[in-house]
Protein backbone atom coordinates (compact mmCIF):
# COMPACT_ATOMS: atom_id res chain seq x y z
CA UNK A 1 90.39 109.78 94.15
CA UNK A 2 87.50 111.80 92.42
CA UNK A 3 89.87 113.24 89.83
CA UNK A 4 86.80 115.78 88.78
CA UNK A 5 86.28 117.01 92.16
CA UNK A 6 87.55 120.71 93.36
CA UNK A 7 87.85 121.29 96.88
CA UNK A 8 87.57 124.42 98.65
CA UNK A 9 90.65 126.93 99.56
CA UNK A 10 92.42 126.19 102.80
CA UNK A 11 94.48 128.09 104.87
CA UNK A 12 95.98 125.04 107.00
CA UNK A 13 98.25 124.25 103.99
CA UNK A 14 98.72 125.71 100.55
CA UNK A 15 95.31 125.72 98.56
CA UNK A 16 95.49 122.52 96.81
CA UNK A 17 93.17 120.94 94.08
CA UNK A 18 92.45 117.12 93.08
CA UNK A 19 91.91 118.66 89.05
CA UNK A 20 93.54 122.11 89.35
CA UNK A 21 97.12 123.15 89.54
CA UNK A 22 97.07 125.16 93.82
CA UNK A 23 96.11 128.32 93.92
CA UNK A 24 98.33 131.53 95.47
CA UNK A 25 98.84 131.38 99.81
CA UNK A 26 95.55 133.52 100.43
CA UNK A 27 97.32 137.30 101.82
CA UNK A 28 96.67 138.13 105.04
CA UNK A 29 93.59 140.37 103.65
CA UNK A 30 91.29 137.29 102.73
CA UNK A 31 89.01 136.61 105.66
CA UNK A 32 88.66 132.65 104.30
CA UNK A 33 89.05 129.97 106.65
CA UNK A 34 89.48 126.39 105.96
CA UNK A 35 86.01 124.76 105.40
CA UNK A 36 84.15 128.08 105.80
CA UNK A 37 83.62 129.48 102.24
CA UNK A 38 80.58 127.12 100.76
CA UNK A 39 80.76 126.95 96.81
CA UNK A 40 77.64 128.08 95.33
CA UNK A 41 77.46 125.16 93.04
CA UNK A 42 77.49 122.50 96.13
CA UNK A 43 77.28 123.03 99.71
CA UNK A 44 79.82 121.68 102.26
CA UNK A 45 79.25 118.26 103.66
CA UNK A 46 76.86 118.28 106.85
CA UNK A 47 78.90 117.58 109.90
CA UNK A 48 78.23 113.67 111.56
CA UNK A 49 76.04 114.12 114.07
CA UNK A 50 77.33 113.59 117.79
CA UNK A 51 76.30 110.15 118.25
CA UNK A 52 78.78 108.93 115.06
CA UNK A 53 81.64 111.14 117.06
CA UNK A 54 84.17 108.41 116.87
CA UNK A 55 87.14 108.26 118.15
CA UNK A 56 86.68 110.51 121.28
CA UNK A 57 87.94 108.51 124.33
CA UNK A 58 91.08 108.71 126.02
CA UNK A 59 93.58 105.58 125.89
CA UNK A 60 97.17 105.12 126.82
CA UNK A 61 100.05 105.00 124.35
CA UNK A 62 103.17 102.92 125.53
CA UNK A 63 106.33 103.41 123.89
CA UNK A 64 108.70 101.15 123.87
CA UNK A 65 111.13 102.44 126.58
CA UNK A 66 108.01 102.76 128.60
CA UNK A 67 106.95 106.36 128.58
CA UNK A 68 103.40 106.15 128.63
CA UNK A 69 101.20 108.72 127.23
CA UNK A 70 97.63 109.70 126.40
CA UNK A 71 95.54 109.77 123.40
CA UNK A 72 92.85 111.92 123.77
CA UNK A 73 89.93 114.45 121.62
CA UNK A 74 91.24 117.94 121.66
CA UNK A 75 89.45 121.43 121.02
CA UNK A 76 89.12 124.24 121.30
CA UNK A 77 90.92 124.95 124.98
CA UNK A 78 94.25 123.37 123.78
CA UNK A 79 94.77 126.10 121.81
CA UNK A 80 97.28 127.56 123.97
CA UNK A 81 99.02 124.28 124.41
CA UNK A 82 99.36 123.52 121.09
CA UNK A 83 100.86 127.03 120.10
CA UNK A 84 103.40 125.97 122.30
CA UNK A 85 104.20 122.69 120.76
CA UNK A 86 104.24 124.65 117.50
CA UNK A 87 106.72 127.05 118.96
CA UNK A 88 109.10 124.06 120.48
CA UNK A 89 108.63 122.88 116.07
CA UNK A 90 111.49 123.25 114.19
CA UNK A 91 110.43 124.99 110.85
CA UNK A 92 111.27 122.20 108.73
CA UNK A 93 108.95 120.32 110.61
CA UNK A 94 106.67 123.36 110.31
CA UNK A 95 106.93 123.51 106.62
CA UNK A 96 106.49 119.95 106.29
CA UNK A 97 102.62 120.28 107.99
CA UNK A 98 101.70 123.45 106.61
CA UNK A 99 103.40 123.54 102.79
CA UNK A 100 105.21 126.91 103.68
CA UNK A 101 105.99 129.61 106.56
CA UNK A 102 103.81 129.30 109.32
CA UNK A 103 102.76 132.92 109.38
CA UNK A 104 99.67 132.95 111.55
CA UNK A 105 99.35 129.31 113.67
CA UNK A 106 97.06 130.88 116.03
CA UNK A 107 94.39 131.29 112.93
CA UNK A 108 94.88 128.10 112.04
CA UNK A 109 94.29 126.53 114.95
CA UNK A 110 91.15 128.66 116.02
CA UNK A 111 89.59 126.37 112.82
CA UNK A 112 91.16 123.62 113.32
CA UNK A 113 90.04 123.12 116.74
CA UNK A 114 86.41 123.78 116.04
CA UNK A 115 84.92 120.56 116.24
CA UNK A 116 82.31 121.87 113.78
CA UNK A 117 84.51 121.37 111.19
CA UNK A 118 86.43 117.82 112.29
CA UNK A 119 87.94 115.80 114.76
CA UNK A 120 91.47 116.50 116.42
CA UNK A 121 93.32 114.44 118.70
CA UNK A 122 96.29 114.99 120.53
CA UNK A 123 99.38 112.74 122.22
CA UNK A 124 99.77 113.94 125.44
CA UNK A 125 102.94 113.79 127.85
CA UNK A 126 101.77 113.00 131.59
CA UNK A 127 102.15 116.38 132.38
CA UNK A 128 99.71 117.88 130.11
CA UNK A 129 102.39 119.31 127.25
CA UNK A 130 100.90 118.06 123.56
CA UNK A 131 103.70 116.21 122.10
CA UNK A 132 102.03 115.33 118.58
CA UNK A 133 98.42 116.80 116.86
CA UNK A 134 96.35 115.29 113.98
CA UNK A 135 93.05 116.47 112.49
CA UNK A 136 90.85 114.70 110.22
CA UNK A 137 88.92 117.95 108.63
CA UNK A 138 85.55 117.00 106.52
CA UNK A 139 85.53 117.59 102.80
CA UNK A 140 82.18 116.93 101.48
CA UNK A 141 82.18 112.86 101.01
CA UNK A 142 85.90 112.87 102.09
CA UNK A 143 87.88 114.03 104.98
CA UNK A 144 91.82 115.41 104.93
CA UNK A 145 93.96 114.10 107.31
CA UNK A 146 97.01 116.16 108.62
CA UNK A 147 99.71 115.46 111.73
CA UNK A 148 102.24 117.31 113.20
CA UNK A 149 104.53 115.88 116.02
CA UNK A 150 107.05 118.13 117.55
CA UNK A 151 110.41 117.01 116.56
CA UNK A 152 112.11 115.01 119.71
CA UNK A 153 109.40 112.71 119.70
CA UNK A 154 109.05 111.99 116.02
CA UNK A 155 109.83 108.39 114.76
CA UNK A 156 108.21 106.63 117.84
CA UNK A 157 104.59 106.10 116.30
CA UNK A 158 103.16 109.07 117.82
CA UNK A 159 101.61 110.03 114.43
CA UNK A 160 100.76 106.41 113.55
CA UNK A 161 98.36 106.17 116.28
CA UNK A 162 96.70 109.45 115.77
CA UNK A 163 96.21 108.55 112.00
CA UNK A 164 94.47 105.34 113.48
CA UNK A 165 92.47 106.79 115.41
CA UNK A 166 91.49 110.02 113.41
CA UNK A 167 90.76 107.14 110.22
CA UNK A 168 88.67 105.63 112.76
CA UNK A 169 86.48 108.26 113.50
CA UNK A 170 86.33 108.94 109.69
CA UNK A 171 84.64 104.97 109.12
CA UNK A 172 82.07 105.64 112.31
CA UNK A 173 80.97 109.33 110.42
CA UNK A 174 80.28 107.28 107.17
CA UNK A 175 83.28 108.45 105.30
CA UNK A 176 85.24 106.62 102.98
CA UNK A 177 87.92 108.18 101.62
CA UNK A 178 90.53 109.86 103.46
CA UNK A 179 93.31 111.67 101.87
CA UNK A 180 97.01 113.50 102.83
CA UNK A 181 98.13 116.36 101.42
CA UNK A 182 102.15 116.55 101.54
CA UNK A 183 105.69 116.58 100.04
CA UNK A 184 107.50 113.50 99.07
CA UNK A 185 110.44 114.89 101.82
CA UNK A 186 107.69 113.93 104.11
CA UNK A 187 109.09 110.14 104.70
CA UNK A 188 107.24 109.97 108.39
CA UNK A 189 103.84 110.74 107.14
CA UNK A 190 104.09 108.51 104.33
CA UNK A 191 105.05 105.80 106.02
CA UNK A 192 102.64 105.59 108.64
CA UNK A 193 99.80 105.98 105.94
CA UNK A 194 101.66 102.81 104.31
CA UNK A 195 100.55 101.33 107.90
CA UNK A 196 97.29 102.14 107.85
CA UNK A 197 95.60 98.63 106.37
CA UNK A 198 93.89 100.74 104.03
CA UNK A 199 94.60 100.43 100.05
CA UNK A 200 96.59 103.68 99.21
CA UNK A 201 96.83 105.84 96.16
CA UNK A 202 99.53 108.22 95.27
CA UNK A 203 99.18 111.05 92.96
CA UNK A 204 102.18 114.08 92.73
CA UNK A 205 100.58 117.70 91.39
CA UNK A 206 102.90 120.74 91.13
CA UNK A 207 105.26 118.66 93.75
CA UNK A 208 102.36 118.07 95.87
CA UNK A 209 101.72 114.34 97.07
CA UNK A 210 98.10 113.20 97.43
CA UNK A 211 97.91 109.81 99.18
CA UNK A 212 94.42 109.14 99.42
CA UNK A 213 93.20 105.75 101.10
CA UNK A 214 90.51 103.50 100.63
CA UNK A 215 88.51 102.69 104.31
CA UNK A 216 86.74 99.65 104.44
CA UNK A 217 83.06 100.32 105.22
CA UNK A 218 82.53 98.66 108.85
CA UNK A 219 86.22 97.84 109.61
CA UNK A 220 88.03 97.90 112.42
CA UNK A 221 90.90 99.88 113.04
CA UNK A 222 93.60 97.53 113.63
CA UNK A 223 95.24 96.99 116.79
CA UNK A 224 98.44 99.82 116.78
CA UNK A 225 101.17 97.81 117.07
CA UNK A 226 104.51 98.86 118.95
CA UNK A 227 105.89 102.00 117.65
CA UNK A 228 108.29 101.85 114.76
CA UNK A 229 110.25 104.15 112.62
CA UNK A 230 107.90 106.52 111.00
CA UNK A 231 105.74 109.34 112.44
């Protein structure tokens, strides 16, 4: 973790800083988006080009009782799908993703969707409904990972293989570092990034929990194993 480094204000969580205490929720005035505002001082990372797009086919997930579903890139059409995961969320589960109140998940996801700006994938049932979201959004050298599964299918590895696959898109785009922004309540998320083969490093700000992890230039994901507890 580059303790010296300040990254920009976001809007899909709290604003958070590696060497600053977080900033005030932006009000609904500020026109910001996550990733948008360049500092003058440095300019944001330049987005992988489309051949390093990693991570962009569709596979099958099989859970153990033998509900199969898909893995697969998401953008900018789900948006209408995945407002309606977020509205089958409970808001603990809400809170837990976004660091507070959900007041505007449409915004959000109008970024987060842009693949200008990352990578999202999405768990999928059979008939189309997203069960579980992840984005790996580019932060100059690094990238922040997020996940959200919707809570009846939580605990069943849904967000472990999205965190897979999102870290390894992150490896093919030349990125080594990956980091989490959460709470320590968050015991799903934290365990799966425990699974991630990846050396891990933990640092609490203001009751914020940074686990950033180390990728391995060239790696391999590993193989995802059969789903266990943890998201």
């Amino acid at each position: 973790m580059t303790a010296s480094r300040t990254r920009l204000e976001r809007l899909w969580h709290r604003p958070f800083h590696r060497s600053k205490h977080r900033c005030a929720v932006p009000d609904a005035q500020d026109t910001r988006l996550p990733g948008l505002a360049a500092s003058p001082a440095r300019p944001t990372r330049p987005h992988p080009a489309p051949a390093a797009r990693a991570g962009e086919a569709v596979s099958r997930l099989s859970l153990p009782d033998g509900t199969g579903l898909v893995l697969r890139p998401a953008g900018p059409a789900d948006k209408a799908a995945a407002l309606a995961m977020h509205g089958r969320c409970s808001p603990a589960a809400l809170r837990l993703r976004y660091h507070g109140p959900v007041r505007d998940a449409a915004r959000y996801l109008d970024h987060l969707l842009d693949p200008r700006h990352g990578r999202s994938l999405v768990a999928a049932a059979p008939d189309g409904r997203i069960l579980a979201l992840g984005h790996l959004m580019w932060d100059d050298e690094e990238a922040e990972l997020a996940v959200l599964v919707e809570d009846a299918w939580q605990r069943r590895g849904l967000g472990l293989a999205l965190l897979r696959r999102l870290t390894a898109a992150a490896r093919t785009a030349g990125i080594g570092t990956v980091y989490a922004v959460t709470q320590a309540a968050n015991t799903g998320l934290i365990a799966a990034m425990r699974r991630l083969a990846a050396p891990l490093d933990f640092r609490t700000e203001d009751g914020t929990l940074v686990i950033t992890a180390t990728l391995a230039a060239g790696a391999a994901a590993a193989p995802a194993p059969a789903p266990a507890p943890g998201r």
